[in-house]
Protein backbone atom coordinates (compact mmCIF):
# COMPACT_ATOMS: atom_id res chain seq x y z
CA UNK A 1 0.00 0.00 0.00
CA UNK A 2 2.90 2.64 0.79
CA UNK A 3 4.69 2.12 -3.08
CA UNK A 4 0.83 3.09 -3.86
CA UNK A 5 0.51 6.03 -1.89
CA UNK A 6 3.94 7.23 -2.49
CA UNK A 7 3.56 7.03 -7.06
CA UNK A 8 5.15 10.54 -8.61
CA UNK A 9 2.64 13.35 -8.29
CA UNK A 10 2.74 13.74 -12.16
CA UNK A 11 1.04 9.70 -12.50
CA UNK A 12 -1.64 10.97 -10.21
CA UNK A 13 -2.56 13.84 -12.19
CA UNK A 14 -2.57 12.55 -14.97
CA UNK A 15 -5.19 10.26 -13.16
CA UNK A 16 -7.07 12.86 -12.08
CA UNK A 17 -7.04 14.72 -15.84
CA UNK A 18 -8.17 11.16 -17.36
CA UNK A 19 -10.88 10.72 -15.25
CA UNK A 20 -12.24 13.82 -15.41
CA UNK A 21 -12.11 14.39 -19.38
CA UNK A 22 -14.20 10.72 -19.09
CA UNK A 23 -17.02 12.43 -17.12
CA UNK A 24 -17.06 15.32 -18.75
CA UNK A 25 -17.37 13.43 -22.42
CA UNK A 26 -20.14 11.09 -20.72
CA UNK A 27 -21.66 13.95 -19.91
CA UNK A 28 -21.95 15.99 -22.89
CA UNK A 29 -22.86 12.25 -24.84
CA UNK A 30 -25.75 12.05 -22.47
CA UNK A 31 -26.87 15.45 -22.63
CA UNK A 32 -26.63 15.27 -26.87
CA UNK A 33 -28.72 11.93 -27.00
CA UNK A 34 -31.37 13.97 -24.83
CA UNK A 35 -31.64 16.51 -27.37
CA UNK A 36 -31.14 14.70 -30.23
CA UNK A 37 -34.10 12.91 -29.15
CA UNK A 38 -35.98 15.74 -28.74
CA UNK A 39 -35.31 17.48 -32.29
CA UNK A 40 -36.35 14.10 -33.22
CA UNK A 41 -40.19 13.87 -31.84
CA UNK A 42 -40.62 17.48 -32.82
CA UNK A 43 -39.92 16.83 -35.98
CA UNK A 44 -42.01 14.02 -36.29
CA UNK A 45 -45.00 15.48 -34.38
CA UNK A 46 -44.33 18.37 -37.34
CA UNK A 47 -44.39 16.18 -40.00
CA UNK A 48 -47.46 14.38 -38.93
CA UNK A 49 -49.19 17.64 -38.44
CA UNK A 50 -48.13 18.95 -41.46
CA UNK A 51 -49.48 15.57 -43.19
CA UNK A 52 -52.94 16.53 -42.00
CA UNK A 53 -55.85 18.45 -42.57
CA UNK A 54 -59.74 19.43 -41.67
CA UNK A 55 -60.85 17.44 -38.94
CA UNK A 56 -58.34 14.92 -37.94
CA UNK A 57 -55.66 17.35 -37.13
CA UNK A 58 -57.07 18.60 -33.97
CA UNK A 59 -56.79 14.68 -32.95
CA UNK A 60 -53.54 14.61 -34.28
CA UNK A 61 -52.24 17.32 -32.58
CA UNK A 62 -54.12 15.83 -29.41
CA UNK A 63 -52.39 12.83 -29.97
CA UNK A 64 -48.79 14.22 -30.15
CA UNK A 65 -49.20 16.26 -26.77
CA UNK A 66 -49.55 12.43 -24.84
CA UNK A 67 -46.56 11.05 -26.56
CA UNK A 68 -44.02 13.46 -24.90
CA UNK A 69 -40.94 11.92 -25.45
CA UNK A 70 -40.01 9.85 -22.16
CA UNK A 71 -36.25 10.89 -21.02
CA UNK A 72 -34.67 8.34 -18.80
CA UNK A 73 -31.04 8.07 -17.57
CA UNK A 74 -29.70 4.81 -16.23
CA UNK A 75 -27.20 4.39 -14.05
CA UNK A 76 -25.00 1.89 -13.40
């Protein structure tokens, strides 16, 4: 345990540097697939608007509101 405790500073920041870039980068991934898959049901609840008219776009519309996109995060 003391040859552990007593590595050259620079090994331990360079550690430190590692494992915080690979937080930050998990991060950022998980924050792009949220919006990614938001872009993604707007644009669909767009296009299916768009697709409709007269009376069945009111349901349409309807229908879009209740399929929010669900955003979990899982953790290991």
């Amino acid at each position: 345990m003391e040859a552990f405790l007593s590595t050259h500073p620079v090994l331990w920041a360079i550690v430190l540097v590692v494992g915080s870039l690979a937080g930050v980068v998990r991060s950022w991934l998980a924050y792009r697939i949220i919006v990614r898959r938001e872009e993604e049901h707007t644009r669909r609840v767009a296009l299916a608007v768009m697709r409709t008219n007269g009376p069945h776009r009111a349901a349409v519309v309807r229908a879009a509101g209740q399929l929010a996109p669900v955003v979990t995060r899982r953790r290991p």
